[in-house]
Protein backbone atom coordinates (compact mmCIF):
# COMPACT_ATOMS: atom_id res chain seq x y z
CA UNK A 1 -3.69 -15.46 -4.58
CA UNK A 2 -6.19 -13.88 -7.19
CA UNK A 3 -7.71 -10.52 -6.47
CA UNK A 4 -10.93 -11.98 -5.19
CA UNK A 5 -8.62 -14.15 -2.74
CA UNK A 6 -6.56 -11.06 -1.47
CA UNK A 7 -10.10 -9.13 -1.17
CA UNK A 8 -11.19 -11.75 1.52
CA UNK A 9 -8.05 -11.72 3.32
CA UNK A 10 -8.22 -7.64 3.79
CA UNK A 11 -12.01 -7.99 4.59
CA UNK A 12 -10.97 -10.07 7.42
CA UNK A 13 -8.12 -9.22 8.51
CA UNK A 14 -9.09 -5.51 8.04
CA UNK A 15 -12.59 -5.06 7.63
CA UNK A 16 -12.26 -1.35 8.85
CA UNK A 17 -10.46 -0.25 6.14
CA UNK A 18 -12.50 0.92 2.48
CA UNK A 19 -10.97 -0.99 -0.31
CA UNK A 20 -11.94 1.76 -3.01
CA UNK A 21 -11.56 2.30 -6.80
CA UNK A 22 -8.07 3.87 -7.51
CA UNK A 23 -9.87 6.32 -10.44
CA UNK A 24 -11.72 7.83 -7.60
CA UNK A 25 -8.31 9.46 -7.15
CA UNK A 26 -6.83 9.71 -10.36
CA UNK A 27 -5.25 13.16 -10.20
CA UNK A 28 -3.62 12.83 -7.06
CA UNK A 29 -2.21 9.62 -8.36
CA UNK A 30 -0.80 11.56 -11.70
CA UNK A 31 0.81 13.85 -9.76
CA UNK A 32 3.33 11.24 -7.76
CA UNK A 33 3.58 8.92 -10.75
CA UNK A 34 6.65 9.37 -12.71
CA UNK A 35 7.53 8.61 -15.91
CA UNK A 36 3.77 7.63 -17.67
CA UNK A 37 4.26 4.36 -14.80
CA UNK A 38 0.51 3.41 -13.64
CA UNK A 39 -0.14 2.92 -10.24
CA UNK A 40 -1.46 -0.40 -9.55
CA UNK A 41 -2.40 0.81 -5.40
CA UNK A 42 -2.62 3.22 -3.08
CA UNK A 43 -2.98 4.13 0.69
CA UNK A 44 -4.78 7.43 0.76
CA UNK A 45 -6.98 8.86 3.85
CA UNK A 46 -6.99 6.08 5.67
CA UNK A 47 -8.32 3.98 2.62
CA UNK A 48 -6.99 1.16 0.06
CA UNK A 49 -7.52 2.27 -3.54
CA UNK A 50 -6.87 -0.70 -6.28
CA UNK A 51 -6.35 -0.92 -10.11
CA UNK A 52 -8.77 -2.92 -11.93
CA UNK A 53 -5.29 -4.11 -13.70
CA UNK A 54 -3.79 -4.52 -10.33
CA UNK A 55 -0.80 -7.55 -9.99
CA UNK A 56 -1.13 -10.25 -7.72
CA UNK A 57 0.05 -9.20 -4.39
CA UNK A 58 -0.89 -5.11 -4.58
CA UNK A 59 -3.29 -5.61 -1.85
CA UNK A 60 -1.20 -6.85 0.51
CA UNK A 61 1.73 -4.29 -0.43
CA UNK A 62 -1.62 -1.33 0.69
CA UNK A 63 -2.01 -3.49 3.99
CA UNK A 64 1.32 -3.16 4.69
CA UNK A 65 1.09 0.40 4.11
CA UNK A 66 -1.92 0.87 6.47
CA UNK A 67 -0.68 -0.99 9.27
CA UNK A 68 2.41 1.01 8.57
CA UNK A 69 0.74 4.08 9.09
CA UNK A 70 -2.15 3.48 11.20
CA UNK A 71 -1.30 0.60 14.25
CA UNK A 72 2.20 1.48 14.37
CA UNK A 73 3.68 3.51 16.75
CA UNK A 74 6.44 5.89 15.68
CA UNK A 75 8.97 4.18 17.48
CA UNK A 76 8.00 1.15 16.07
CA UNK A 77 7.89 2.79 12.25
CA UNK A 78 11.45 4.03 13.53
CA UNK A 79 12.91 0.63 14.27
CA UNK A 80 11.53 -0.90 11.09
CA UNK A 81 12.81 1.94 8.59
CA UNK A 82 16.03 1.68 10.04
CA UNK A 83 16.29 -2.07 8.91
CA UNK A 84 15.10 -0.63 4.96
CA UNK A 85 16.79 0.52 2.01
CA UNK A 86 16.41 3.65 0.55
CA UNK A 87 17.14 7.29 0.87
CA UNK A 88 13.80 8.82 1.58
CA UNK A 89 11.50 7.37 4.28
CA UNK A 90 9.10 7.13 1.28
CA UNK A 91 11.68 4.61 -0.67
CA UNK A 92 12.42 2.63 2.71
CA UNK A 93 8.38 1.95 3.19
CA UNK A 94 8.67 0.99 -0.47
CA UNK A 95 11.53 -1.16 0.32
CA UNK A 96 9.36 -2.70 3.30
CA UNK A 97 6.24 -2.88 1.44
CA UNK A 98 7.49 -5.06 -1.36
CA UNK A 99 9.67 -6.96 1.14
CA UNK A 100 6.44 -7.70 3.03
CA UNK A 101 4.54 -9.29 0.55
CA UNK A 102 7.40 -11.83 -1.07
């Protein structure tokens, strides 16, 4: 899929959540970044922020995060995280994320 491909698919299959520029939040991104590494996505407030240099596949790694976070219930998070890998509930919704979108 090509960005303009994975754009349709969240405007359908999402259309309530605001697919935004990721510069709009540049500093917050700097500060969880480690290592000079450039975020390609984010989740933030409820909205998907994208890369212009984005790979292949980051928009569906932020839907995963949103549904994640925003149609899940916590037992339902729960039972998912416990199937991850990682040591932080931030690295296992990583782990999910990228498992998600392969």
């Amino acid at each position: 899929a090509n960005k303009a491909e994975e754009l349709a698919w969240i405007n359908k299959y999402f259309p309530q959540l605001s697919v935004r520029d990721i510069e709009e939040i540049k500093p917050l991104i700097d500060e969880v970044t480690v290592g000079g590494k450039e975020a390609w996505g984010a989740f933030y407030n409820a909205a998907v922020y994208l890369s212009k240099y984005a790979a292949k596949g980051t928009m569906y790694h932020e839907a995963f995060h949103a549904v994640f976070n925003l149609a899940l219930s916590d037992k339902e998070r729960n039972n998912l995280l416990s199937t991850a890998i990682g040591d932080s509930i931030a690295e296992k919704e990583e782990f999910l994320a990228n498992t998600w979108i392969m």
